[in-house]
Protein backbone atom coordinates (compact mmCIF):
# COMPACT_ATOMS: atom_id res chain seq x y z
CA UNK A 1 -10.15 21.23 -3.30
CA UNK A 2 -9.00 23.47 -0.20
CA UNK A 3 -6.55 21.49 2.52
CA UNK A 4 -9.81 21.46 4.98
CA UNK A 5 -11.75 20.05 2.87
CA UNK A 6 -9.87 16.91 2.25
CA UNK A 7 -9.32 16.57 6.24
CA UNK A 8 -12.96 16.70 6.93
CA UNK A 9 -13.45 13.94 4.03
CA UNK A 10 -14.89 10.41 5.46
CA UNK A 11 -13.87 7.24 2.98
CA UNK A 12 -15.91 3.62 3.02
CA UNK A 13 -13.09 1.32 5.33
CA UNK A 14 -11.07 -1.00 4.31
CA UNK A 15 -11.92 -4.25 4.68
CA UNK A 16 -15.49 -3.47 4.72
CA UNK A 17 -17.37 -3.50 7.88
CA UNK A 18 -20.74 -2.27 9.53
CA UNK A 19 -20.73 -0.21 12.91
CA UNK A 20 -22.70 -0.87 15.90
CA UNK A 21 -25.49 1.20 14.50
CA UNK A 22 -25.75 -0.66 11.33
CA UNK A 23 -23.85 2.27 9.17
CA UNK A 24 -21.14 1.23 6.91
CA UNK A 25 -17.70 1.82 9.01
CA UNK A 26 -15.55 4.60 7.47
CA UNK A 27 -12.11 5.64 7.73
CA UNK A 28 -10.37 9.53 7.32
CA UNK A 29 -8.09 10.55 4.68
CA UNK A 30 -4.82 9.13 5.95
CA UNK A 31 -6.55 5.56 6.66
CA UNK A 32 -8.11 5.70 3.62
CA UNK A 33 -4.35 6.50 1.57
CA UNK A 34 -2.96 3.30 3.66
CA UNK A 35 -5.66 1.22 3.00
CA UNK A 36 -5.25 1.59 -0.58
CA UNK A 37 -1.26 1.18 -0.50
CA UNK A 38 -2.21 -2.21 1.04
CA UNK A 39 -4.55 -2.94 -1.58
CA UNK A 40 -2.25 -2.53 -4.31
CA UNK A 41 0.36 -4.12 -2.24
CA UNK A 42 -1.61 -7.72 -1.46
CA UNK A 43 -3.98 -7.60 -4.67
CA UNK A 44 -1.88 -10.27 -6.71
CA UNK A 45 -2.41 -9.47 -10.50
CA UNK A 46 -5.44 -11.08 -12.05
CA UNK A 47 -7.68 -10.89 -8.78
CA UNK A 48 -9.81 -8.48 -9.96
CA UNK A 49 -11.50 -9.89 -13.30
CA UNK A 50 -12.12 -5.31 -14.96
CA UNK A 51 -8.45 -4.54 -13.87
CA UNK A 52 -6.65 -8.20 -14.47
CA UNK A 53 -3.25 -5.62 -14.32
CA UNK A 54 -4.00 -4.42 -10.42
CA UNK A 55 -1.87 -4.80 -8.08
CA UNK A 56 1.68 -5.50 -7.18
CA UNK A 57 1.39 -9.16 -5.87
CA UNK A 58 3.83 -9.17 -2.79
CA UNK A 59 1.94 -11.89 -1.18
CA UNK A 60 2.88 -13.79 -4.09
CA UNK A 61 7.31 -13.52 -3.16
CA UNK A 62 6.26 -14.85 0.26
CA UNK A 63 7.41 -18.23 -0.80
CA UNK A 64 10.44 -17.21 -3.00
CA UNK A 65 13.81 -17.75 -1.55
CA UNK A 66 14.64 -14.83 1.04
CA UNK A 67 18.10 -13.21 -1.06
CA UNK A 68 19.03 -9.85 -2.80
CA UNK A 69 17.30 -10.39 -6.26
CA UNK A 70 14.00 -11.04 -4.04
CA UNK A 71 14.54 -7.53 -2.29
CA UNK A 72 15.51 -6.01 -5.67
CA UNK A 73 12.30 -7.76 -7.27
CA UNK A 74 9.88 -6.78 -4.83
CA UNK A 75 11.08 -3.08 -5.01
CA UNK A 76 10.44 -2.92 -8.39
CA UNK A 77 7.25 -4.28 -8.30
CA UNK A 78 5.89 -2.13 -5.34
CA UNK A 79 7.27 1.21 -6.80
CA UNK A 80 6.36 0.84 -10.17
CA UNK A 81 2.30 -0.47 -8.96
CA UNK A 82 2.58 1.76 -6.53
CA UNK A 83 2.82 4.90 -9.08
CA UNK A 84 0.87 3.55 -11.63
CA UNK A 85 -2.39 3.00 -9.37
CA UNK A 86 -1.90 5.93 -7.01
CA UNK A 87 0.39 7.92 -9.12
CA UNK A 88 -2.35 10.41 -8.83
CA UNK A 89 -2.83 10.61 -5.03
CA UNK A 90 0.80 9.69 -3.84
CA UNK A 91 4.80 10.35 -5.11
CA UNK A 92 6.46 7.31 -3.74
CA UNK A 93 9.97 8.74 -2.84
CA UNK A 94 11.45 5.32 -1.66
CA UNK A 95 10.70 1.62 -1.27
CA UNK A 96 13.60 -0.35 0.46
CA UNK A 97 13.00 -4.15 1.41
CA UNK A 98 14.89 -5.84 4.04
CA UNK A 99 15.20 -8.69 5.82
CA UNK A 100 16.84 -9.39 9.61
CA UNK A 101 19.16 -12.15 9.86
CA UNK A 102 17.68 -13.69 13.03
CA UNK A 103 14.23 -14.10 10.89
CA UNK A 104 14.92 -15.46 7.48
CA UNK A 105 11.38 -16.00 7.35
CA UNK A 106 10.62 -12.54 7.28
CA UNK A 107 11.25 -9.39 5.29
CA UNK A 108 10.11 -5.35 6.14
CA UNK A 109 9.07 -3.18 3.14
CA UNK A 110 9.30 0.51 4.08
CA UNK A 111 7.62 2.70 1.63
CA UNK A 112 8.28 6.50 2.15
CA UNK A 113 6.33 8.78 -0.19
CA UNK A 114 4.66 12.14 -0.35
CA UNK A 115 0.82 12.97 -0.55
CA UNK A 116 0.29 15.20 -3.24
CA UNK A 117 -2.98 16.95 -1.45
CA UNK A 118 -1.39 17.99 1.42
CA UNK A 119 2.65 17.69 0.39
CA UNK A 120 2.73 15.33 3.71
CA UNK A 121 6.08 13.04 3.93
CA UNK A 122 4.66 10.06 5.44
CA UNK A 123 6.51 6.26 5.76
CA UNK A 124 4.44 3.24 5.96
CA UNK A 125 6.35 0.07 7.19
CA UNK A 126 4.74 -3.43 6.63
CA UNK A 127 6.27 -6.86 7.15
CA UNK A 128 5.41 -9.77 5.19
């Protein structure tokens, strides 16, 4: 499929919603890619009863104790799902997890990869 062809492309949204004019919302190309590095991100494993495997289950560290081995652990998990579910669409170059001292309560996953369709470098940052 030719470069223009995958710009012009229109994907169902993420969450699901309806428009104004009662058409389902929908979301372009580079939406769409985030929106399903979030679902793999926040889909804890066993969510979905045909793929009990999906997802890396970040949501589910949120109440482990904010240290090194939980950085290291949640690295893991979001590369590995990460290229296993989109291994097709996306290269993940680099996950790093990190945490600011002034909010323990918090930690920053920055996920840099590359989209194989287009070779685009592109970083997406969350905090959880």
């Amino acid at each position: 499929m030719r470069q223009s062809d995958l710009l012009a492309r229109r994907y169902l949204d993420y969450p699901y919603g309806v428009s104004g004019s009662g058409t389902p919302n929908t979301t372009p190309p580079d939406d769409h890619l985030r929106d399903l590095i979030l679902q793999v991100l926040f889909t804890n494993p066993g969510e979905r009863v045909f793929l009990p495997d999906f997802g890396a289950g970040v949501s589910q560290l949120v109440f482990a104790p904010n240290s090194d081995a939980l950085r290291v652990t949640a690295q893991f998990l979001i590369s590995t799902n990460l290229q296993h579910w989109l291994g097709d669409r996306i290269n993940v170059d680099q996950v790093t997890v990190t945490s600011d001292p002034g909010f323990e309560n918090v930690v920053t996953i920055e996920i840099s990869y590359t989209v194989k369709a287009t070779l685009e470098r592109r970083t997406l940052d969350v905090q959880v």
